[in-house]
Protein backbone atom coordinates (compact mmCIF):
# COMPACT_ATOMS: atom_id res chain seq x y z
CA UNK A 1 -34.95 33.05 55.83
CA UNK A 2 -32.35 33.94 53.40
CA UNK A 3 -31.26 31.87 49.91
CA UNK A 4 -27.41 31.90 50.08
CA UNK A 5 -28.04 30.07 46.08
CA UNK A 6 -28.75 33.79 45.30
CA UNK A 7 -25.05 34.71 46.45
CA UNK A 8 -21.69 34.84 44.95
CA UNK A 9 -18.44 35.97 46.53
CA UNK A 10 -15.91 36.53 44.19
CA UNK A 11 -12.20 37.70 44.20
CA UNK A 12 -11.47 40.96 42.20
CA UNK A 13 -7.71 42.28 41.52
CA UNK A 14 -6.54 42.76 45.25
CA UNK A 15 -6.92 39.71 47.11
CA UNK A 16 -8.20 41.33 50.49
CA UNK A 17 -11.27 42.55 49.05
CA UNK A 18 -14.03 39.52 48.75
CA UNK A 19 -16.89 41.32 46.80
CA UNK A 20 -20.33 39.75 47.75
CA UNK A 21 -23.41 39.88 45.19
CA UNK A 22 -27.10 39.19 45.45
CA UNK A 23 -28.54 38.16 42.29
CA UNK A 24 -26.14 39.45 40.27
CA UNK A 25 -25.72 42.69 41.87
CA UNK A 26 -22.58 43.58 43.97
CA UNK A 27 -24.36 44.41 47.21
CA UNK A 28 -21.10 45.06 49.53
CA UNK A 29 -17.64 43.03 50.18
CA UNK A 30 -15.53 41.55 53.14
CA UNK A 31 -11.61 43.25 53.75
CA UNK A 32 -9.48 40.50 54.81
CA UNK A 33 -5.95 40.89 56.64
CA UNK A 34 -2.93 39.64 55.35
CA UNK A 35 -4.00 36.03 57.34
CA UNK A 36 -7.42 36.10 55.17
CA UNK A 37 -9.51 36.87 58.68
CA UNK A 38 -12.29 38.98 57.79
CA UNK A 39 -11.10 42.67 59.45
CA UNK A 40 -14.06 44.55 58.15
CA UNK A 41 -17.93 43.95 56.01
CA UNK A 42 -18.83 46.56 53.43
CA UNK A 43 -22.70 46.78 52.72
CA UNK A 44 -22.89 49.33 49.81
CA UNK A 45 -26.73 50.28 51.14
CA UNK A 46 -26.52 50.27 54.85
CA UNK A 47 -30.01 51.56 54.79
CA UNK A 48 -31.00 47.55 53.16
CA UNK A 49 -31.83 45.71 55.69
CA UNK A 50 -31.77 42.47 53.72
CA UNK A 51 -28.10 43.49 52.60
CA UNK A 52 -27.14 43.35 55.91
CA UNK A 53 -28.50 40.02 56.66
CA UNK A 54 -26.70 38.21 53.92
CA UNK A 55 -23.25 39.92 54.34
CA UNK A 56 -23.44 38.93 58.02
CA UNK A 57 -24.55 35.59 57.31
CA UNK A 58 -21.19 35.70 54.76
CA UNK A 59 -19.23 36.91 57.39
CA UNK A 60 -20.11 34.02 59.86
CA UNK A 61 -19.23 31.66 57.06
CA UNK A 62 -16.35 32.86 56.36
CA UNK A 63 -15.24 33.09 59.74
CA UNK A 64 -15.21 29.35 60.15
CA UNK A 65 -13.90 28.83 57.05
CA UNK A 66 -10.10 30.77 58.09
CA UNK A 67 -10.66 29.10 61.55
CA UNK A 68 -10.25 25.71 59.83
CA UNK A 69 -7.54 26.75 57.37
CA UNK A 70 -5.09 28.49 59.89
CA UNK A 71 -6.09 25.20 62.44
CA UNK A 72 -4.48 22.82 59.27
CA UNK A 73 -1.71 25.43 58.91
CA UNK A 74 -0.46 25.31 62.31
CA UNK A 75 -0.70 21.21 62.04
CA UNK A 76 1.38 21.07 58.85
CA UNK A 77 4.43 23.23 61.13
């Protein structure tokens, strides 16, 4: 089971790069398109297995998260 308290995504300088970190450690990040969808994950040790787990779990999230925004976009047109 993983302990997403142990994760922070943060924004750096460009704004389609969501960097992920584990305890403090940048461990990988998320490319988003010019719509914020997630286009591509980054795990910095592919050979981590636990790495993988959390950026995927970050991905799902994340996934939902622009699924909600763009549905309250298109409702506000």
């Amino acid at each position: 089971m993983i302990d997403l308290t142990r994760v922070r995504a943060r924004w750096g300088r460009n704004p389609h790069y969501v960097n992920v970190d584990l305890a403090r450690s940048e461990i990988g990040y998320l490319e988003l398109n010019h719509l914020g969808e997630v286009v591509r994950v980054v795990v910095h040790d592919s050979t981590n297995e636990e790495h993988r787990i959390y950026l995927d779990e970050i991905h799902r999230l994340a996934e939902a998260f622009v699924g909600a925004a763009a549905a309250c976009a298109s409702l506000r047109r």
